[in-house]
Protein backbone atom coordinates (compact mmCIF):
# COMPACT_ATOMS: atom_id res chain seq x y z
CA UNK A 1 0.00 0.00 0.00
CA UNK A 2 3.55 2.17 0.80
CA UNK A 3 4.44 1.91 -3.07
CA UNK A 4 1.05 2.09 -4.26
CA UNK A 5 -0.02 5.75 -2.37
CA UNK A 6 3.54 6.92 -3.03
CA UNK A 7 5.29 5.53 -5.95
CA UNK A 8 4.57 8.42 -7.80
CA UNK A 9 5.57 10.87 -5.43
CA UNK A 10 9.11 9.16 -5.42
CA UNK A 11 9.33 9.22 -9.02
CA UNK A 12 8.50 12.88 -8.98
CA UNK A 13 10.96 14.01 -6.56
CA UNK A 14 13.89 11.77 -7.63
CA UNK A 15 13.11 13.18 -10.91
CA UNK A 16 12.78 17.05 -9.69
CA UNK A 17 16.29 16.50 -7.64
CA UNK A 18 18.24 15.47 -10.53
CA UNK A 19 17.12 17.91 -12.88
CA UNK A 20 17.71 20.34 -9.56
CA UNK A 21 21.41 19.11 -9.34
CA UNK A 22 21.80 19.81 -13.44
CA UNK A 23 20.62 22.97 -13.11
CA UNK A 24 23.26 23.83 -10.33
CA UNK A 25 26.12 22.07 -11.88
CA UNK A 26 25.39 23.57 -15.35
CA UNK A 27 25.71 27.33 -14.43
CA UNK A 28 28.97 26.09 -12.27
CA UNK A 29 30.64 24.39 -15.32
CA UNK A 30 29.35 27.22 -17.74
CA UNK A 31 30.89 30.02 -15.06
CA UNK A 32 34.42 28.86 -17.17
CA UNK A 33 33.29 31.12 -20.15
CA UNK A 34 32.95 34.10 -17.70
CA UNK A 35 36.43 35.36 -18.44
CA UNK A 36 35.84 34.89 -22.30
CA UNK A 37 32.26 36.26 -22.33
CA UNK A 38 29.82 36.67 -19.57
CA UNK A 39 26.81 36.30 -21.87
CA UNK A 40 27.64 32.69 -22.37
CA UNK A 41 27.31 31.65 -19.01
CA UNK A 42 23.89 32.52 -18.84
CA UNK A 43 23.32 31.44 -22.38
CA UNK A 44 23.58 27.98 -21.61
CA UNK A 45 21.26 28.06 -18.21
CA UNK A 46 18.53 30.36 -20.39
CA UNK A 47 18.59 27.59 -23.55
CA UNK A 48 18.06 24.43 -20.72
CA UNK A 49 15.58 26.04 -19.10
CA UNK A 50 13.67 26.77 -22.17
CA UNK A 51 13.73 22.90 -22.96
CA UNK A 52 12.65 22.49 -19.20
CA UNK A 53 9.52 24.25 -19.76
CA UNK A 54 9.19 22.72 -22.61
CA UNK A 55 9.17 19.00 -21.03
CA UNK A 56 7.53 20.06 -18.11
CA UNK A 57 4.71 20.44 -20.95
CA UNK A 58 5.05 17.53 -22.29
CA UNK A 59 5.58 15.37 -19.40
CA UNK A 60 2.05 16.85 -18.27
CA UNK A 61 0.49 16.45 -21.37
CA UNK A 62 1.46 12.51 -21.34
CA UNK A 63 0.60 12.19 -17.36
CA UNK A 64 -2.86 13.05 -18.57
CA UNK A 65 -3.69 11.98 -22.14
CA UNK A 66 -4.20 8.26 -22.08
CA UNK A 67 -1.05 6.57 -23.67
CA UNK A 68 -3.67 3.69 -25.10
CA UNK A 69 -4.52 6.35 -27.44
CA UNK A 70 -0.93 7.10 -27.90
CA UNK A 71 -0.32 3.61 -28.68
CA UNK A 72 -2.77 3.86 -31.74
CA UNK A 73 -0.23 6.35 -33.56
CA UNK A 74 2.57 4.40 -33.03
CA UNK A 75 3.15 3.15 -36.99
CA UNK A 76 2.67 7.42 -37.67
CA UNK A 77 5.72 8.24 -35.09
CA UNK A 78 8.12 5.55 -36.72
CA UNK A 79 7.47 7.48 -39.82
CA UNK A 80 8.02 10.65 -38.57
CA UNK A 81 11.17 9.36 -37.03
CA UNK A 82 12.88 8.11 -39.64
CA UNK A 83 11.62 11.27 -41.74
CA UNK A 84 13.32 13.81 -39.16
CA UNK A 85 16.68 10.89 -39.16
CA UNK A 86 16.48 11.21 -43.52
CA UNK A 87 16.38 15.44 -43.16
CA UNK A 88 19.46 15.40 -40.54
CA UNK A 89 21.70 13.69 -42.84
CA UNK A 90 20.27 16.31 -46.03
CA UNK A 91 19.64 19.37 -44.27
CA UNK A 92 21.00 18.71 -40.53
CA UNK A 93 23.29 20.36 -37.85
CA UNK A 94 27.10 19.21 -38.39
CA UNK A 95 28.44 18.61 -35.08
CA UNK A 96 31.70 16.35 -34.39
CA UNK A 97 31.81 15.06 -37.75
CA UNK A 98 28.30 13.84 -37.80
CA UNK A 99 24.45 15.56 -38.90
CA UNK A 100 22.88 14.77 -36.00
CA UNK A 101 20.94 17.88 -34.97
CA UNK A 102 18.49 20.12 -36.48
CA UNK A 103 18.47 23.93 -35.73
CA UNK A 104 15.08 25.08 -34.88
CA UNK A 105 15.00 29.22 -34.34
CA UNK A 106 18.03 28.92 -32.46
CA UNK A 107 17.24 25.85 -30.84
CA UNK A 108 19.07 22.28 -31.89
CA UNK A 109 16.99 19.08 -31.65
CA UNK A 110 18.36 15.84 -32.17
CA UNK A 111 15.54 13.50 -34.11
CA UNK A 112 17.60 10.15 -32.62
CA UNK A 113 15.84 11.36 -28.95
CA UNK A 114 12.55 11.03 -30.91
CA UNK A 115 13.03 7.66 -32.21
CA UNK A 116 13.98 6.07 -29.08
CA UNK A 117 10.46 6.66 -27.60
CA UNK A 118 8.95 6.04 -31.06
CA UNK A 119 10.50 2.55 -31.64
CA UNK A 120 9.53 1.92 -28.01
CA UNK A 121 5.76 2.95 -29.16
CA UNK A 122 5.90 0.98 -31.78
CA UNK A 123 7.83 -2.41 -30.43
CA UNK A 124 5.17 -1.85 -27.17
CA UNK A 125 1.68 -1.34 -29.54
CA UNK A 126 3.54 -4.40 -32.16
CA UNK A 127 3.84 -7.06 -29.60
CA UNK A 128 0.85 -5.95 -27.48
CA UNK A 129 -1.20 -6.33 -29.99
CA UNK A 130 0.28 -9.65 -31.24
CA UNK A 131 1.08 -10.94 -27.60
CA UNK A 132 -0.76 -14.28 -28.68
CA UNK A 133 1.56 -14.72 -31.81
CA UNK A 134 4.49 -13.34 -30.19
CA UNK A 135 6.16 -17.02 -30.02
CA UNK A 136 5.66 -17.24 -34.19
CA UNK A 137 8.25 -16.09 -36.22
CA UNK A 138 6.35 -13.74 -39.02
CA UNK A 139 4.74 -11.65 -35.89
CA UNK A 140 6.10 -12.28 -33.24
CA UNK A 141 9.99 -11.73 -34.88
CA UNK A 142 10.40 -10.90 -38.35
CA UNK A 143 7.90 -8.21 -38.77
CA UNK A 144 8.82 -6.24 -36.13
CA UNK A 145 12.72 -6.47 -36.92
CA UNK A 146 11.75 -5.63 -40.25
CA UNK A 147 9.78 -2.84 -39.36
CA UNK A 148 12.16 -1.47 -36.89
CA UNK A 149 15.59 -1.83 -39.05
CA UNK A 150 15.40 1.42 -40.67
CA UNK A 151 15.47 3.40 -37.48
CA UNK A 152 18.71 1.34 -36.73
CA UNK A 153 20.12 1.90 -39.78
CA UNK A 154 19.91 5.52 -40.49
CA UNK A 155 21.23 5.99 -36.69
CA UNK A 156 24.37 3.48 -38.10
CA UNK A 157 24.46 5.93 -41.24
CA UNK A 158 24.48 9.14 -38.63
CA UNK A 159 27.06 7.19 -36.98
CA UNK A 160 26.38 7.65 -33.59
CA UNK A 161 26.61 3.83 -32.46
CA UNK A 162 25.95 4.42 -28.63
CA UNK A 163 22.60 5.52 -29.26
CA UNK A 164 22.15 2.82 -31.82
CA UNK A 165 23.49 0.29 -29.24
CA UNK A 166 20.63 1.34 -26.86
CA UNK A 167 17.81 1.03 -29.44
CA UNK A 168 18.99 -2.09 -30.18
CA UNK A 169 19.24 -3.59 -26.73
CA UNK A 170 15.95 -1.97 -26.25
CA UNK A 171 14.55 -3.96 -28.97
CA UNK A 172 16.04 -6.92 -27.86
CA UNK A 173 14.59 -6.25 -24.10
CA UNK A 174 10.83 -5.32 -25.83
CA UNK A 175 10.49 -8.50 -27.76
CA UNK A 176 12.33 -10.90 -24.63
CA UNK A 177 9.56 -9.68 -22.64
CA UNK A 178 6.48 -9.64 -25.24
CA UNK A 179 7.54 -13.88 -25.76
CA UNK A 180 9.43 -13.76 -28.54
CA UNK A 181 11.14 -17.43 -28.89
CA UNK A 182 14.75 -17.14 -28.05
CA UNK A 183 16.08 -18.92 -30.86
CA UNK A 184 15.15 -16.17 -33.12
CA UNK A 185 15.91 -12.86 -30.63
CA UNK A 186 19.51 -14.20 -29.29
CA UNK A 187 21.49 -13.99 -32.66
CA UNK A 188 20.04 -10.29 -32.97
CA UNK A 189 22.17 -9.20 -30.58
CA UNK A 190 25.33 -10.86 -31.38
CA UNK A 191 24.74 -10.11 -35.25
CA UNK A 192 24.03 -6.14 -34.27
CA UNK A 193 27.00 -5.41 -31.75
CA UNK A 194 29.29 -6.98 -34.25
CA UNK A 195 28.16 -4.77 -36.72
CA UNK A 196 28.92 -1.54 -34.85
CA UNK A 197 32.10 -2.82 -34.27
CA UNK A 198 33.08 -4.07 -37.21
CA UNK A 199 31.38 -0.18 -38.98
CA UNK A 200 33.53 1.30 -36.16
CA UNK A 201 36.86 -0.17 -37.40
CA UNK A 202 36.61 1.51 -40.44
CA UNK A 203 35.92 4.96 -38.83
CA UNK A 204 39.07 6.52 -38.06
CA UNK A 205 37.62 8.74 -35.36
CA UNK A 206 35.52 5.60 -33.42
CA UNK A 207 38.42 3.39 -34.40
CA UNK A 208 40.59 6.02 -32.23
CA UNK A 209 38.28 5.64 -28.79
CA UNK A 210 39.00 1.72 -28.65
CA UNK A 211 42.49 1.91 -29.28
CA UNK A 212 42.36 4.77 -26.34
CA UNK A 213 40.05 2.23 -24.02
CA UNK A 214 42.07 -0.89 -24.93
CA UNK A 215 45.78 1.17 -24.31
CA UNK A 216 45.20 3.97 -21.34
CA UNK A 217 48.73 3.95 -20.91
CA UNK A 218 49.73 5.84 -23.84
CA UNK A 219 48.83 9.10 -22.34
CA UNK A 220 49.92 10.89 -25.42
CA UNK A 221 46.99 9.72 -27.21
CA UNK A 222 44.37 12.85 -27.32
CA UNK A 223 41.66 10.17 -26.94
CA UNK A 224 42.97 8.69 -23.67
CA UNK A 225 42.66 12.22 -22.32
CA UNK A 226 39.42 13.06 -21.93
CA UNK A 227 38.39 9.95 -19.61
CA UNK A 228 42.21 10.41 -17.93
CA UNK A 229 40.83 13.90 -16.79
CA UNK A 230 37.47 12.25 -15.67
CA UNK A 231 39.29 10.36 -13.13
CA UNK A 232 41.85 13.03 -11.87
CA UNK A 233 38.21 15.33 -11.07
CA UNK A 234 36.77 12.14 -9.97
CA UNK A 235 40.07 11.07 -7.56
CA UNK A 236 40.71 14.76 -6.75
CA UNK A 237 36.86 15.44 -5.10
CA UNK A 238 37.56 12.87 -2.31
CA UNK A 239 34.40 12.59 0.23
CA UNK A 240 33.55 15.84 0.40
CA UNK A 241 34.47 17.59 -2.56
CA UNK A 242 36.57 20.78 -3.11
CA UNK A 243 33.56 22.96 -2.97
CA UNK A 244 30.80 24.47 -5.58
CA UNK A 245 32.22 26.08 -8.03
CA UNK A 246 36.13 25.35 -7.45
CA UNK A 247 36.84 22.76 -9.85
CA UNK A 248 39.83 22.94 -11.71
CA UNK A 249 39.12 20.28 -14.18
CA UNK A 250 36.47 22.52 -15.62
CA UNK A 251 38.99 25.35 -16.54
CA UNK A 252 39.51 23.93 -20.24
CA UNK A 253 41.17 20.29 -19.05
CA UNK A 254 38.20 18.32 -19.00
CA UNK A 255 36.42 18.73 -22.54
CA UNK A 256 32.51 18.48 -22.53
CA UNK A 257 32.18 19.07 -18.94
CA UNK A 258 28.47 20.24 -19.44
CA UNK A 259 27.24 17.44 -21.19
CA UNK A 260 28.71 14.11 -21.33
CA UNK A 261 31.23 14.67 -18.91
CA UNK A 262 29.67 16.54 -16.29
CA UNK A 263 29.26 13.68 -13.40
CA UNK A 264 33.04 14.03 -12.78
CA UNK A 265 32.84 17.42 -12.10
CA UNK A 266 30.05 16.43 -9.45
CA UNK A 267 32.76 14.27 -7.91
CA UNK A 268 35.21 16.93 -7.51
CA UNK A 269 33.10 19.79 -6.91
CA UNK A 270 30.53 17.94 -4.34
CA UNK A 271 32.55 14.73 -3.05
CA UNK A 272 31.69 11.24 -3.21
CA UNK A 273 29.16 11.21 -1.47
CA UNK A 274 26.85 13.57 -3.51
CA UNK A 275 28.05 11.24 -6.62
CA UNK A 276 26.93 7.93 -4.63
CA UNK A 277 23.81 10.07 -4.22
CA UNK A 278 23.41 10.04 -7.60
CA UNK A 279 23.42 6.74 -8.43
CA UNK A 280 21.16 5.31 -5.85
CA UNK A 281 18.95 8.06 -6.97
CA UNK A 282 19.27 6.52 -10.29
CA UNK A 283 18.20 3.40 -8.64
CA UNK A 284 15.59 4.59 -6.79
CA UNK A 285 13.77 6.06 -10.45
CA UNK A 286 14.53 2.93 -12.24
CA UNK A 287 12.40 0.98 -9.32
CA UNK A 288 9.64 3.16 -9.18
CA UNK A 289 9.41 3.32 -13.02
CA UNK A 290 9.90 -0.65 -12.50
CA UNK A 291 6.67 -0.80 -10.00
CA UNK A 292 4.31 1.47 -12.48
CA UNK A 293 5.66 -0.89 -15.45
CA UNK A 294 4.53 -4.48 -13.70
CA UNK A 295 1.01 -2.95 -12.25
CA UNK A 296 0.35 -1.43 -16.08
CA UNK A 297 -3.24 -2.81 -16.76
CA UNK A 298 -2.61 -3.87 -20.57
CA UNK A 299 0.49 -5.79 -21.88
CA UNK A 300 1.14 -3.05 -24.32
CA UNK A 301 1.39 -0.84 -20.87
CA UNK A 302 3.88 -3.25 -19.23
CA UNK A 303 6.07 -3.13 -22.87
CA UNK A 304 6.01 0.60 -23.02
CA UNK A 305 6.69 0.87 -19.43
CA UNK A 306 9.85 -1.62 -19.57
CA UNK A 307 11.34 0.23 -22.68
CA UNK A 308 10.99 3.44 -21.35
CA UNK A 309 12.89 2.09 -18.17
CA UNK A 310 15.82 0.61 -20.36
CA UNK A 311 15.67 3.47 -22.07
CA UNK A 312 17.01 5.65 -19.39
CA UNK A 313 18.81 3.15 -17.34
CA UNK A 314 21.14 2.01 -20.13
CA UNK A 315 21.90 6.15 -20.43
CA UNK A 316 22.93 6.73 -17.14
CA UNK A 317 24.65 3.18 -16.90
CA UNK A 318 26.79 3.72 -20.42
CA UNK A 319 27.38 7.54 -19.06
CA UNK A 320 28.95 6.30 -15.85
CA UNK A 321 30.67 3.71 -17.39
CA UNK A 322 32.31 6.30 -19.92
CA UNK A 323 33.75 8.52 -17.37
CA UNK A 324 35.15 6.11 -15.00
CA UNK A 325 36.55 4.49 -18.25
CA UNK A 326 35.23 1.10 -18.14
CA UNK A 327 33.70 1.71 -21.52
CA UNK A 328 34.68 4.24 -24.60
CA UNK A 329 33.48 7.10 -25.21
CA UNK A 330 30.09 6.73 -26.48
CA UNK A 331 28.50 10.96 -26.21
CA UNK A 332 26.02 9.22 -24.16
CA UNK A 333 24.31 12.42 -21.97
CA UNK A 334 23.07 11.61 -18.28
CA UNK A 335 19.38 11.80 -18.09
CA UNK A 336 18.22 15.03 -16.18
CA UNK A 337 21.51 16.38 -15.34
CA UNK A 338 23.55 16.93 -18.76
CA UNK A 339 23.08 19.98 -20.46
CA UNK A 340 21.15 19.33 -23.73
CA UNK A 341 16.92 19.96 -24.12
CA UNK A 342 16.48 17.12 -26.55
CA UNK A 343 17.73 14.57 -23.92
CA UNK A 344 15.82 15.94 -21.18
CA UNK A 345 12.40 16.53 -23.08
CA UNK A 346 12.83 13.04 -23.90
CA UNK A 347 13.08 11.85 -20.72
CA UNK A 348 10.40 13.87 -19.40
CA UNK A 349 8.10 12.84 -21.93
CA UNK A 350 8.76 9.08 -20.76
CA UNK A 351 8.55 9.96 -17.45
CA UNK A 352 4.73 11.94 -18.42
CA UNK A 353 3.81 8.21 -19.76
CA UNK A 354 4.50 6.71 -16.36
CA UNK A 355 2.76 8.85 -14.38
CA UNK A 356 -0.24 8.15 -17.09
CA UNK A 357 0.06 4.44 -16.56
CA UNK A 358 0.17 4.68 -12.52
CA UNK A 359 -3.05 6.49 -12.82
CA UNK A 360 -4.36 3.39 -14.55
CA UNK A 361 -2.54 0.65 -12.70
CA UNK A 362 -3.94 -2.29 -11.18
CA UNK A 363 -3.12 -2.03 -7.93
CA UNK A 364 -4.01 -4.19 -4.22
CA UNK A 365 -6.37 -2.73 -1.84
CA UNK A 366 -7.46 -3.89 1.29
CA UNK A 367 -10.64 -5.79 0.25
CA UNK A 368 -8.44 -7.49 -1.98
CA UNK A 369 -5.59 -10.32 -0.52
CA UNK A 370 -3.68 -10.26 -4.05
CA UNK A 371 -2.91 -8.60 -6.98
CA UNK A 372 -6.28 -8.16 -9.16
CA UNK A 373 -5.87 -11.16 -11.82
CA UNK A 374 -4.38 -9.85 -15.29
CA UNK A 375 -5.58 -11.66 -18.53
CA UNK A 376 -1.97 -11.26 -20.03
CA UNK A 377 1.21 -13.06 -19.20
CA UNK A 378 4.97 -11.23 -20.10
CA UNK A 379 8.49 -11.96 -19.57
CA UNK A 380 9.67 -9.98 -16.40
């Protein structure tokens, strides 16, 4: 009855706090431009929280518009999403070598953020739908892989591989769940990692981040030192921290230290145990969004309820992993706290949907000993 009265609640403020604790760390890491031009600093804060209002929006638009409904439209948003992917790589945003962005009055969106939550529409209202068939191989696999492949591919063509690498483990995770037969989901795995490694090794500039993971010795390497200056801000925080707004790191020896690399900066700036903080409150979202996803009163809900969980787990777990350097880099942002609107209207869209489905769960009460029955069975 504890979860059920106040799941949401936890979700909300585990949510609120982290997008708090971006807010802070982003006008500390943008106070570096200060010396160069004081407009900037402010830029930054003024552009993220024009993309918070903007997800605030959303996230109550989705929190009260049934996401049944939403499910209807979900052939319509994988063809807007691979439309917006096909007018980045004509008309898009260069950035790093790749057209992933598209500049909207002075605003840049990135269309891959889109697709996530449209493939997980999709994959969700696909299976749902088909949850009888999902143990055949025409519905319940090779339709849906067909149908979803394009997304995968133009993100391969955009070449950014870590976002590729969590739509396809969130494809993988979908279909597991929905009853697809493992015979025909395990090779897709295999077969699609291998391919973004194999792509990678003929990318100079990807090719360049494993050789820095595999060989962190060779210091001389530019690649090996970004994540080398991760773990000096990391190391050089200790418990407590140096303070807010003394890092060192962040005066132009830790690239990206707004975005992708802005936990480390936590660590130095705050201490361990603010960055401990972090995770578990990580942990805590991803088992409140966990609790709304098994109590979700349709399979479809349960799907769309587990992707959206991946979804933002496997972000903050490849982020992590990136600046302690147990992975390469991947430009993998950290849900709520990186600067970047796309990202975060993203994830506040998702979390919208959640809140939706918890208004709709099927939950115990006390007339009832157990769990009203459910006339669907999934993977969990």
């Amino acid at each position: 009855m504890f979860m059920q009265r106040n799941v949401a609640y936890l979700l909300l403020i585990t949510m609120l706090g982290l997008i708090a604790l971006g807010l802070v760390m982003l006008s500390s890491t943008s106070s570096v431009f200060a010396q160069a031009d004081m407009n900037k600093v402010y830029d930054n804060l003024h552009k993220q929280c024009v993309w918070l209002i903007i997800g605030g929006i959303a996230c109550v638009f989705f929190s009260r518009y049934d996401y049944q409904k939403l499910l209807r439209y979900a052939p319509w948003l994988v063809g807007i999403a691979c439309a917006m992917l096909v007018l980045c790589l004509v008309v898009g945003h260069i950035s790093h070598g790749s057209p992933r962005w598209l500049k909207i009055k002075g605003l840049t969106y990135q269309p891959s953020e889109f697709a996530k939550l449209a493939l997980i529409f999709f994959l969700s209202w696909w299976m749902g739908k088909n949850q009888r068939h999902a143990s055949e191989f025409l519905k319940g696999f090779f339709w849906p892989i067909v149908c979803t492949t394009p997304i995968l591919l133009l993100m391969v063509k955009q070449e950014d591989f870590g976002t590729t690498a969590i739509m396809l483990a969130i494809v993988v995770v979908i279909m597991f769940c929905a009853g697809t037969r493992l015979l025909y989901l395990v090779p897709v795995p295999i077969l699609g990692f291998a391919g973004i490694v194999i792509i990678s090794m003929f990318k100079p500039e990807r090719m360049g981040r494993w050789t820095a993971f595999l060989h962190p010795e060779n210091t001389s390497d530019p690649k090996v030192w970004q994540q080398l200056q991760a773990l000096i801000a990391l190391g050089s925080g200790g418990l407590w921290g140096r303070g807010l707004g003394n890092s060192l790191q962040k005066m132009y020896w830790l690239p990206e230290v707004h975005t992708d690399f802005v936990f480390p900066i936590i660590g130095e700036e705050l201490g361990m145990c603010v960055t401990l903080g972090v995770v578990l409150t990580f942990l805590l979202l991803m088992l409140c969004s966990g609790w709304i996803t098994v109590h979700a009163p349709d399979p479809a809900g349960v799907l769309l309820g587990t992707g959206i969980t991946v979804m933002i787990a496997l972000q903050a777990m490849m982020n992590l992993a990136v600046v302690t350097s147990l992975m390469p880099c991947k430009g993998i942002p950290l849900p709520f706290i990186s600067y970047g609107g796309s990202n975060l209207l993203t994830c506040l869209a998702a979390i919208g949907i959640l809140f939706n489905m918890h208004r709709q769960g099927v939950y115990q009460t006390q007339n009832t000993p157990t769990l009203v029955s459910k006339p669907y069975s999934v993977r969990m």
